[in-house]
N, C-alpha and C. Protein backbone atom coordinates (compact mmCIF):
# COMPACT_ATOMS: atom_id res chain seq x y z
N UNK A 1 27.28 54.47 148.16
CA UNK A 1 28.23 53.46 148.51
C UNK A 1 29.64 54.05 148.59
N UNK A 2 29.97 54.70 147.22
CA UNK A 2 31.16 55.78 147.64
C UNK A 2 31.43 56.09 148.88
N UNK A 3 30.53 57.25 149.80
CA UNK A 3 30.63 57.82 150.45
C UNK A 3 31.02 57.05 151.51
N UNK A 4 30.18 55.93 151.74
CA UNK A 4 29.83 55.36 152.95
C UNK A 4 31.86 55.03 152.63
N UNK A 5 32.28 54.43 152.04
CA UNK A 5 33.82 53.66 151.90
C UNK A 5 34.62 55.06 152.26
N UNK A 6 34.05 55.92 151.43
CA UNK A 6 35.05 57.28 152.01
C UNK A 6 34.79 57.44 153.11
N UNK A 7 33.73 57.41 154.05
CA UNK A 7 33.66 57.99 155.57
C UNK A 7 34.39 56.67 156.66
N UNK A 8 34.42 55.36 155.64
CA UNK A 8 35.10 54.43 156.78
C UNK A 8 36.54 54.68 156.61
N UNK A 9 37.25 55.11 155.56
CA UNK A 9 38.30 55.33 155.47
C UNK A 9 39.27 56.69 156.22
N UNK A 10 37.96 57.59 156.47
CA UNK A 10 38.23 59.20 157.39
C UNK A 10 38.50 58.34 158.55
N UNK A 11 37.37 57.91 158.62
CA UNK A 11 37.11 57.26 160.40
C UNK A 11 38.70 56.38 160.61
N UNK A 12 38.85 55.51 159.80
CA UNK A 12 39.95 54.82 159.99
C UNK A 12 41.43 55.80 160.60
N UNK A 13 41.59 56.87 159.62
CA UNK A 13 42.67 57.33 159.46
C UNK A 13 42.58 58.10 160.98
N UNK A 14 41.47 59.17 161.44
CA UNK A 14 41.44 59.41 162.18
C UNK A 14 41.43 58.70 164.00
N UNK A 15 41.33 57.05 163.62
CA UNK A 15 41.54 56.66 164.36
C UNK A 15 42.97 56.33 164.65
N UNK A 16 43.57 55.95 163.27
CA UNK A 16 45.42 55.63 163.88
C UNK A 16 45.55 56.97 163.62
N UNK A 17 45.27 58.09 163.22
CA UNK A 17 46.16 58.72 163.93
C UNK A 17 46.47 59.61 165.56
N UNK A 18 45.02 59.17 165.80
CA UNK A 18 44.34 59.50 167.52
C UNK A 18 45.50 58.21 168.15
N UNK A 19 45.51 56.96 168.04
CA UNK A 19 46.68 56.31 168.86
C UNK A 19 47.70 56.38 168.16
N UNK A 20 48.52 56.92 167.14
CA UNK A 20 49.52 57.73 166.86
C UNK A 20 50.29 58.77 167.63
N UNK A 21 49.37 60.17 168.11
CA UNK A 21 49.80 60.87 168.76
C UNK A 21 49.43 60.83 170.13
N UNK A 22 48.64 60.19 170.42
CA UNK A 22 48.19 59.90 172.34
C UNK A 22 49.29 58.41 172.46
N UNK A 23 50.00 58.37 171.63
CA UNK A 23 51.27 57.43 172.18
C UNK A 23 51.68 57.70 173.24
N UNK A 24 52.61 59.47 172.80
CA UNK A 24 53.88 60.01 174.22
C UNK A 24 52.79 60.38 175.47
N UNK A 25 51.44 59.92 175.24
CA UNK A 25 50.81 60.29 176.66
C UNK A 25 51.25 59.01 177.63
N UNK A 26 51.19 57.64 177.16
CA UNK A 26 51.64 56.26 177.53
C UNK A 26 52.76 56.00 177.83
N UNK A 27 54.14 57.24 177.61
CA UNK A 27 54.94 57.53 178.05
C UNK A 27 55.15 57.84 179.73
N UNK A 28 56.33 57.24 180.47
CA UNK A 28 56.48 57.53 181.61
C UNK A 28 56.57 59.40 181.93
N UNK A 29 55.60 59.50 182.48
CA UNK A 29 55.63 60.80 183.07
C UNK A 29 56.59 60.98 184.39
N UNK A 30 57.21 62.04 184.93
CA UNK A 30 57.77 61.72 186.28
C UNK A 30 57.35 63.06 186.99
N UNK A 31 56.68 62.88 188.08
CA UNK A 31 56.40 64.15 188.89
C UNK A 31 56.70 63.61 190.33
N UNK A 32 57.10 64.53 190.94
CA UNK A 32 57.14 65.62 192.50
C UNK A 32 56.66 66.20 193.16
N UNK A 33 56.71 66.10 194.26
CA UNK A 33 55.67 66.95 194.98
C UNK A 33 56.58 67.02 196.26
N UNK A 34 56.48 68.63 196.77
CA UNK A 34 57.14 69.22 197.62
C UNK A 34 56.02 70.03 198.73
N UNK A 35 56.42 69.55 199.84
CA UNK A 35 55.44 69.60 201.16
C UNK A 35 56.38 71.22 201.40
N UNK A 36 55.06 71.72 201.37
CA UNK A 36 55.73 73.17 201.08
C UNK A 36 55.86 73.84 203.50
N UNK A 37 54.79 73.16 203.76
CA UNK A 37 54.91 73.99 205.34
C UNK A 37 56.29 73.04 205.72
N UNK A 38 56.07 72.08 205.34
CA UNK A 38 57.72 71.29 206.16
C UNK A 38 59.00 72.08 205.31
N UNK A 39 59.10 72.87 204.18
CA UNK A 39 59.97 72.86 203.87
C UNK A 39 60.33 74.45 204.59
N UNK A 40 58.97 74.96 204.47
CA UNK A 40 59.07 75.69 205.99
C UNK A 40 59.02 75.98 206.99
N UNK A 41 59.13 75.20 207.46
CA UNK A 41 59.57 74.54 208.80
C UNK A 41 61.02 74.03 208.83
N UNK A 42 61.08 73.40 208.29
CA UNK A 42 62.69 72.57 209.19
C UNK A 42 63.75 73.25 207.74
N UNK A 43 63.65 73.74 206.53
CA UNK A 43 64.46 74.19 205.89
C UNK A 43 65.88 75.06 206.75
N UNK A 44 66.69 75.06 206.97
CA UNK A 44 67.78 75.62 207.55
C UNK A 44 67.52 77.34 207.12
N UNK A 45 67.60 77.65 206.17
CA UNK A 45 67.17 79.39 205.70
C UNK A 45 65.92 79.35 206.64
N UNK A 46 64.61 79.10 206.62
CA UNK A 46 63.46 79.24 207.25
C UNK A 46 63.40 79.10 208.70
N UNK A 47 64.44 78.16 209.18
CA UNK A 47 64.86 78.71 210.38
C UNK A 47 65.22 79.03 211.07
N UNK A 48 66.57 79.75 210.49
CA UNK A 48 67.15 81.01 210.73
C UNK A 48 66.45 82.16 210.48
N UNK A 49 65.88 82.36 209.63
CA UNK A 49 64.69 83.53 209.52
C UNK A 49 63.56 83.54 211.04
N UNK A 50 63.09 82.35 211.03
CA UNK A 50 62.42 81.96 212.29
C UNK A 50 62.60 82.74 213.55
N UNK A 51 64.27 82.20 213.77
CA UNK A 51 64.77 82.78 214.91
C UNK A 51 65.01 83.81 214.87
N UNK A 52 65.31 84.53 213.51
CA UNK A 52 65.74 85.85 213.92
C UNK A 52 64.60 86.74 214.25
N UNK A 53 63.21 86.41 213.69
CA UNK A 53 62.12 86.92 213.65
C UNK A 53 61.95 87.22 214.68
N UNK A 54 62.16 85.46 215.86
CA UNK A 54 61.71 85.71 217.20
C UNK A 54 62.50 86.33 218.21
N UNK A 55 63.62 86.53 217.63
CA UNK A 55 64.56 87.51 218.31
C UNK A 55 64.09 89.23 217.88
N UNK A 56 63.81 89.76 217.23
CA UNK A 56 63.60 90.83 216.52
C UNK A 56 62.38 91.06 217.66
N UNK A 57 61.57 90.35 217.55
CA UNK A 57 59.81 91.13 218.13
C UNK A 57 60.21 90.22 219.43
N UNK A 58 60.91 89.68 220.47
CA UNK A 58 60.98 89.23 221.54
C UNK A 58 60.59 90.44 222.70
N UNK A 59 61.11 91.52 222.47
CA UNK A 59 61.41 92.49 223.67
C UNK A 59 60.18 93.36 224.13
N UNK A 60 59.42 93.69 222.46
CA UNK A 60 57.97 93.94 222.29
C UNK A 60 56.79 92.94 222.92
N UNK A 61 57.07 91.55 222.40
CA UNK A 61 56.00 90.33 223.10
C UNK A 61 56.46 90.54 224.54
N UNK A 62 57.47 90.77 225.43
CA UNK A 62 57.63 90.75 226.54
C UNK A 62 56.77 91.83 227.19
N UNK A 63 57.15 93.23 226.54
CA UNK A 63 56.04 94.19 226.93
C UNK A 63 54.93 93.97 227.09
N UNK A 64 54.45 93.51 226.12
CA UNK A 64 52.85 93.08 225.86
C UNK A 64 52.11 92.08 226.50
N UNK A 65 53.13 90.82 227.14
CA UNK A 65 52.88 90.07 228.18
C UNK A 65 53.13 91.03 229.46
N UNK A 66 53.93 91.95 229.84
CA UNK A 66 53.87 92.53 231.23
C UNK A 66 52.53 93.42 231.19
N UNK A 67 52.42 94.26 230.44
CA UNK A 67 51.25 95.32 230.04
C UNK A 67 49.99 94.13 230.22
N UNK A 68 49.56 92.94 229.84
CA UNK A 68 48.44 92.16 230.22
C UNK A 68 48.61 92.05 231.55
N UNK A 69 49.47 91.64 231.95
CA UNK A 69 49.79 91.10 233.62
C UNK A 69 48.92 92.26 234.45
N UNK A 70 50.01 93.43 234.03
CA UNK A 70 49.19 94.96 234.67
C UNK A 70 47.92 94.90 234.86
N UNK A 71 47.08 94.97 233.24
CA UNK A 71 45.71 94.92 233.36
C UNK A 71 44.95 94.28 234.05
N UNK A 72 45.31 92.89 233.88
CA UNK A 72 44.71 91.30 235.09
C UNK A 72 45.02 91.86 236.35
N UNK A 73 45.72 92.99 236.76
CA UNK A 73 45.73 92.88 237.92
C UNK A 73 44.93 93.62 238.32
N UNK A 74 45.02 94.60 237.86
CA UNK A 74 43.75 96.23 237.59
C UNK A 74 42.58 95.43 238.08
N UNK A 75 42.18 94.74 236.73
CA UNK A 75 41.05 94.10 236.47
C UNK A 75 40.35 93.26 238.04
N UNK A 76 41.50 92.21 238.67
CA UNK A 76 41.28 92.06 239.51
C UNK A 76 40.95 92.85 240.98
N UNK A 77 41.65 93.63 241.12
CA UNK A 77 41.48 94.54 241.90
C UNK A 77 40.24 95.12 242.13
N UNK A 78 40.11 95.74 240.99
CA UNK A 78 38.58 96.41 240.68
C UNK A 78 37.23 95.57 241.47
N UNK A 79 37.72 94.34 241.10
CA UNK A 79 36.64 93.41 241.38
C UNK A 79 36.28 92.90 242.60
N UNK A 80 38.06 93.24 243.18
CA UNK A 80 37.78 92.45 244.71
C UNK A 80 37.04 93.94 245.70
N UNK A 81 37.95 94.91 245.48
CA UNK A 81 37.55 96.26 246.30
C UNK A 81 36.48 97.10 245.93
N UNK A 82 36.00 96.67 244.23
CA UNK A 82 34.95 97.60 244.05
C UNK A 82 34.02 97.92 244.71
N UNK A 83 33.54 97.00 245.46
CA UNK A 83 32.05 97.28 246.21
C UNK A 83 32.59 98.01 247.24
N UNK A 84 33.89 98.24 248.22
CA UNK A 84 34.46 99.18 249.16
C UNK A 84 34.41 100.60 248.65
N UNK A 85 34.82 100.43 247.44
CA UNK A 85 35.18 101.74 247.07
C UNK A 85 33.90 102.96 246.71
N UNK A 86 34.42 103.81 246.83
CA UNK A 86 33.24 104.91 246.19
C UNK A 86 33.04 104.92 244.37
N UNK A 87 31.75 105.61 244.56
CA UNK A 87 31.37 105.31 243.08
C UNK A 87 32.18 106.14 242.03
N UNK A 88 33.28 107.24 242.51
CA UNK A 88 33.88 108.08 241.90
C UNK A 88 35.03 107.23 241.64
N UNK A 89 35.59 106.97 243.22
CA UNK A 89 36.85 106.02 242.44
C UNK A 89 36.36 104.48 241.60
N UNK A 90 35.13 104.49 241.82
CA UNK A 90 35.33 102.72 241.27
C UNK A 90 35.19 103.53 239.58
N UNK A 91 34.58 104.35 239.09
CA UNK A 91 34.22 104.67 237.48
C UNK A 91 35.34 105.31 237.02
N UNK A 92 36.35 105.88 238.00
CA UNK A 92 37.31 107.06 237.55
C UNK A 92 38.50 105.14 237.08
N UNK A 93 38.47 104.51 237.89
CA UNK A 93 39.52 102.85 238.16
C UNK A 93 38.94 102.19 236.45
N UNK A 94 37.60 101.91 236.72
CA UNK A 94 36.75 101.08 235.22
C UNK A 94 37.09 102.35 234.02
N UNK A 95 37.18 103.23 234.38
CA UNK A 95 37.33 103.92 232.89
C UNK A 95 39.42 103.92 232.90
N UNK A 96 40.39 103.67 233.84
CA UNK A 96 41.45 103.80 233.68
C UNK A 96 41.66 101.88 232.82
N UNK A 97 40.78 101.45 233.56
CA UNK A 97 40.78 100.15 232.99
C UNK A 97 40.71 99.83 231.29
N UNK A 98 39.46 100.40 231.27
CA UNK A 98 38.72 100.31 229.78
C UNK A 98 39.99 101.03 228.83
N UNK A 99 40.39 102.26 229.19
CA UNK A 99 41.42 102.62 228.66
C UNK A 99 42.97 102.04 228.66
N UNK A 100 43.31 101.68 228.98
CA UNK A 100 44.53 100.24 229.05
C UNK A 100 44.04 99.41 228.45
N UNK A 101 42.71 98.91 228.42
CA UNK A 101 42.49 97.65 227.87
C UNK A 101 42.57 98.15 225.79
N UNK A 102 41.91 99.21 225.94
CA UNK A 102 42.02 99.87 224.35
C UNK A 102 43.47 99.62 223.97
N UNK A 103 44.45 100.51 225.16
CA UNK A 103 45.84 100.41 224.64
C UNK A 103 46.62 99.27 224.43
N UNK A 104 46.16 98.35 225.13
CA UNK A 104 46.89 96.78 225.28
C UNK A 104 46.08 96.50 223.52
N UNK A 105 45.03 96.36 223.39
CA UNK A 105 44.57 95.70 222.13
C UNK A 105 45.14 96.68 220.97
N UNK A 106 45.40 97.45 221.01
CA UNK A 106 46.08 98.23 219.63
C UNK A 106 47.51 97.91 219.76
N UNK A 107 48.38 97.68 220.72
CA UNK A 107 49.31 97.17 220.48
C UNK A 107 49.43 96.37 220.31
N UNK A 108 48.76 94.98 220.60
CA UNK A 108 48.61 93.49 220.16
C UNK A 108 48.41 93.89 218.73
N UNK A 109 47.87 94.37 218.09
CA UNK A 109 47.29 94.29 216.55
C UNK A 109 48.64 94.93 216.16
N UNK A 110 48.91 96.23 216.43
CA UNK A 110 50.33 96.70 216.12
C UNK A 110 51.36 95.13 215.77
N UNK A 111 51.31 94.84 216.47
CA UNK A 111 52.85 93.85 216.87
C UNK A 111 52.40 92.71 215.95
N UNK A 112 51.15 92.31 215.84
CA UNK A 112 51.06 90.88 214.54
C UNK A 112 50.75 91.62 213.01
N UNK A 113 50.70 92.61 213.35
CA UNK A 113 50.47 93.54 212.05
C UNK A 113 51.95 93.41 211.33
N UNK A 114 52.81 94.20 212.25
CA UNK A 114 54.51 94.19 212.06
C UNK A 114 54.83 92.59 212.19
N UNK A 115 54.94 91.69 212.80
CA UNK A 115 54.99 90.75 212.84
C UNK A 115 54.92 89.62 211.59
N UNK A 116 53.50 89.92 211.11
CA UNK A 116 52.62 89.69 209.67
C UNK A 116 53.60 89.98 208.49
N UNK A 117 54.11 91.31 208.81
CA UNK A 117 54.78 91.74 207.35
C UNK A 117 56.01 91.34 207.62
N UNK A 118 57.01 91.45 208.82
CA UNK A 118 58.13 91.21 208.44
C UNK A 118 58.56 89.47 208.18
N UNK A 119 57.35 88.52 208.52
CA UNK A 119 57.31 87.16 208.00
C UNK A 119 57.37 86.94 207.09
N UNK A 120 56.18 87.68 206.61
CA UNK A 120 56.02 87.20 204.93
C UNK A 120 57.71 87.98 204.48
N UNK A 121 57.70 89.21 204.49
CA UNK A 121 59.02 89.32 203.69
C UNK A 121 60.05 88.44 203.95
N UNK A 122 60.33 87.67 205.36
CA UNK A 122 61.40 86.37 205.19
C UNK A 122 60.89 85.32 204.31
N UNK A 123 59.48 84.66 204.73
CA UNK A 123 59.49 83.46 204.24
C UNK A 123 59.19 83.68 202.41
N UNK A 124 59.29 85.12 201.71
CA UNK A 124 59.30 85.56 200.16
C UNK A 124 60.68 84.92 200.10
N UNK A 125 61.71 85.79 200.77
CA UNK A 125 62.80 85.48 200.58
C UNK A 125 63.33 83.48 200.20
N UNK A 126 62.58 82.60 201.14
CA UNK A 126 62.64 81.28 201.27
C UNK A 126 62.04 80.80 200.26
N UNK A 127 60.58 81.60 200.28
CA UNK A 127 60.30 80.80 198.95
C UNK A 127 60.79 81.19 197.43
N UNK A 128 61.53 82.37 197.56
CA UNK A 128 62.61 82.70 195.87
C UNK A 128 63.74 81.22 196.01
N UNK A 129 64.28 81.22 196.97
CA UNK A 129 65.43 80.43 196.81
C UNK A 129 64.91 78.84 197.07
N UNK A 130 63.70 78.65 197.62
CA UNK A 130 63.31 77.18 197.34
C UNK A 130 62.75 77.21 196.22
N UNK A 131 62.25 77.66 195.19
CA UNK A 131 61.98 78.13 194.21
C UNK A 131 62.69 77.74 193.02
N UNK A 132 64.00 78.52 193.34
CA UNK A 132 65.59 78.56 192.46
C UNK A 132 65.51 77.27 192.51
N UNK A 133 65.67 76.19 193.73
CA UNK A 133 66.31 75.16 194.00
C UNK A 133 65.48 74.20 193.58
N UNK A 134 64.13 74.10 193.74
CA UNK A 134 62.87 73.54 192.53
C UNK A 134 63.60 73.06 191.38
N UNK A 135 63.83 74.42 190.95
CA UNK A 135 63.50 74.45 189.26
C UNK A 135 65.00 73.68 189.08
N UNK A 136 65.93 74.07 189.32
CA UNK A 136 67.04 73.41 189.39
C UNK A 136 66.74 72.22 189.88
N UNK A 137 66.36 71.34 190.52
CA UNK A 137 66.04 69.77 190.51
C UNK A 137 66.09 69.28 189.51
N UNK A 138 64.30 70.12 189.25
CA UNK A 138 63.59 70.06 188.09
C UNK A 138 64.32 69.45 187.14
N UNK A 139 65.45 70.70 187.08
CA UNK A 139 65.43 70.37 185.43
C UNK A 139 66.88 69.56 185.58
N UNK A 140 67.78 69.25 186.61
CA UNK A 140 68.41 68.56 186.55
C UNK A 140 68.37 66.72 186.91
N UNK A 141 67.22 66.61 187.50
CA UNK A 141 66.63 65.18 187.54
C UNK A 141 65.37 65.18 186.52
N UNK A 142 64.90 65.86 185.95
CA UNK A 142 64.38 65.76 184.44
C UNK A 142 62.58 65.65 185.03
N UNK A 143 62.07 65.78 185.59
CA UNK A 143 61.41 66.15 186.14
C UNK A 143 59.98 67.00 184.97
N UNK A 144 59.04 66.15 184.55
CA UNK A 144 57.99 66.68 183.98
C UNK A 144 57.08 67.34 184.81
N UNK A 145 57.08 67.43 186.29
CA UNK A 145 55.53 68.06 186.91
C UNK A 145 56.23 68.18 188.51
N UNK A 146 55.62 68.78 188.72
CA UNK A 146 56.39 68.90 190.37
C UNK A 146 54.73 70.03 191.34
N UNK A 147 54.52 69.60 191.89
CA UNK A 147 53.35 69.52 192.71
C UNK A 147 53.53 69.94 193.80
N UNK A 148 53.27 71.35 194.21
CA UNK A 148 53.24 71.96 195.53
C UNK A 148 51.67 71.81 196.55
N UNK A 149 50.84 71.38 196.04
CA UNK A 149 49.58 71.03 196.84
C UNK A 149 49.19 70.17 196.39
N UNK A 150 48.38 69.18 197.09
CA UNK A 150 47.80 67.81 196.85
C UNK A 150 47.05 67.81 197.84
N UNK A 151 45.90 66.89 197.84
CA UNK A 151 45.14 66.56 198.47
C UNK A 151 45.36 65.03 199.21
N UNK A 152 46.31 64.22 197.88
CA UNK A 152 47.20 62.85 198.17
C UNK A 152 48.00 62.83 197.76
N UNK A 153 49.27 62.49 198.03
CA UNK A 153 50.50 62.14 197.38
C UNK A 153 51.65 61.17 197.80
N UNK A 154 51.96 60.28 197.45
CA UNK A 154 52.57 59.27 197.43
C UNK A 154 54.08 59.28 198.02
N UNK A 155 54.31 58.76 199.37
CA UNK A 155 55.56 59.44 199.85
C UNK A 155 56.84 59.29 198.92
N UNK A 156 56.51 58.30 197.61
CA UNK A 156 57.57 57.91 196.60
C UNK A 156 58.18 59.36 195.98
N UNK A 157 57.13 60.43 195.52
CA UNK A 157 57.01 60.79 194.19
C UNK A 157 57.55 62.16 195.52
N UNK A 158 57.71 62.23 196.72
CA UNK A 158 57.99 63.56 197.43
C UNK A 158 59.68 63.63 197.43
N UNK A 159 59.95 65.25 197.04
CA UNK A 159 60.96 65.40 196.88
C UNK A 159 61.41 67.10 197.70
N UNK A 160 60.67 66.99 199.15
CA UNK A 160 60.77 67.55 200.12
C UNK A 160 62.08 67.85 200.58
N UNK A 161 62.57 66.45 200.93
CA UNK A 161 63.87 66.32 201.64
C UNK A 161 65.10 66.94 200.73
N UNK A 162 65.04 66.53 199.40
CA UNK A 162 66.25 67.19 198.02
C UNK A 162 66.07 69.32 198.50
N UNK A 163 64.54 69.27 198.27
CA UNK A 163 64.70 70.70 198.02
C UNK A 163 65.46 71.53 199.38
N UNK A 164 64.88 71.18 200.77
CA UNK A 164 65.53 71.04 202.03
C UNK A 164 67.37 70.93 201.99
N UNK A 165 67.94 69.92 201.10
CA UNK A 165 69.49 69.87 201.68
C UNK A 165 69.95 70.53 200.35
N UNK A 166 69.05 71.17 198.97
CA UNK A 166 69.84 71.71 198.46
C UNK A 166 69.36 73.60 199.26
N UNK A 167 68.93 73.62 199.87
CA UNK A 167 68.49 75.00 200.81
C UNK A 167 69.60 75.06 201.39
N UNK A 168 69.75 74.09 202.48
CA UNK A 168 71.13 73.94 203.43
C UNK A 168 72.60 73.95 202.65
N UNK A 169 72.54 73.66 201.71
CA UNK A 169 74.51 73.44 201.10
C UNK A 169 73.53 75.29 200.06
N UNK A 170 72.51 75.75 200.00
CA UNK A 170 72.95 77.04 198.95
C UNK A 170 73.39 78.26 200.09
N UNK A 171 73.46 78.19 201.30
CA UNK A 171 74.32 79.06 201.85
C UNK A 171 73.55 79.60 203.07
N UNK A 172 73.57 81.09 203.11
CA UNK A 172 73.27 82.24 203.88
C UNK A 172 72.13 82.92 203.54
N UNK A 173 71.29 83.30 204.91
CA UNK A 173 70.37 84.11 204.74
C UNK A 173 70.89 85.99 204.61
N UNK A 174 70.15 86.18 203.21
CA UNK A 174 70.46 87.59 203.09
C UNK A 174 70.48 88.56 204.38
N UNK A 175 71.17 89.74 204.50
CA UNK A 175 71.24 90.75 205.30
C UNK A 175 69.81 91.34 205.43
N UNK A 176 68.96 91.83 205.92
CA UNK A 176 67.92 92.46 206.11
C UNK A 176 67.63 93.89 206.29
């Protein structure tokens, strides 16, 4: 009989004190969530990086669009006159072909290769200073949770647009 009074009395205690401390869970939580491709996208740093990117590799993509043009034309050619032509020039033409076509595809890979890296090193740069500008929200609108992926999120709790105009008033994109 003891026991049984001692184990209702554990049980008891362990129950107030389980809604004791799962109180501050019943507490208002406040979280955020930041749409991370829009903030790269329309962020002012991200697209100035953007442009400069597409200014930087413009002159190369131009090559690489004339150098296809070339080939399509090759290519065509081949196709309309081949049967005129002799079997020396049509294999000596298909192997000048095949070879351009090698060189056109290693420079395409070249150029998104370079392309690839010098992105990511801008948009690192965007995401340190959207980052900075996060945490600074964060901790200046008091901010318990802040949510860069979701599957749903509530256009209330998005705080896209803050991280965006504190991007725009923190200045200049670094020198490169």
């Amino acid at each position: 009989m003891t026991a049984m009074r001692y184990s209702k009395h554990v049980l008891g205690a362990l129950l107030a004190g389980t809604v004791v401390f799962s109180a501050p869970a019943f507490a208002e939580v406040k979280i955020g969530f930041v749409d991370m491709q829009r903030l790269f996208d329309q962020a002012p740093i991200a697209v100035k990086a953007n442009k400069k990117l597409t200014a930087e590799f413009a002159k190369r993509e131009l090559e690489l669009q004339k150098l296809g043009k070339q080939i399509k034309t090759q290519q065509d050619t081949l196709e309309k006159n081949g049967a005129t032509m002799s079997d020396t020039e049509r294999r000596n033409r298909e192997r000048e072909l095949a070879d351009a076509s090698r060189e056109f595809q290693r420079k395409q890979r070249e150029f998104r290769e370079d392309l690839d890296v010098r992105r990511n090193e801008a948009m690192a740069v965007v995401l340190e200073r959207a980052n900075k500008a996060l945490k600074q929200i964060a901790e200046t609108d008091k901010y318990d949770l802040i949510v860069q992926d979701a599957v749903y999120f509530s256009p209330r709790i998005d705080i896209t647009d803050k991280i965006i105009k504190a991007l725009a008033d923190d200045g200049k994109l670094p020198a490169q």
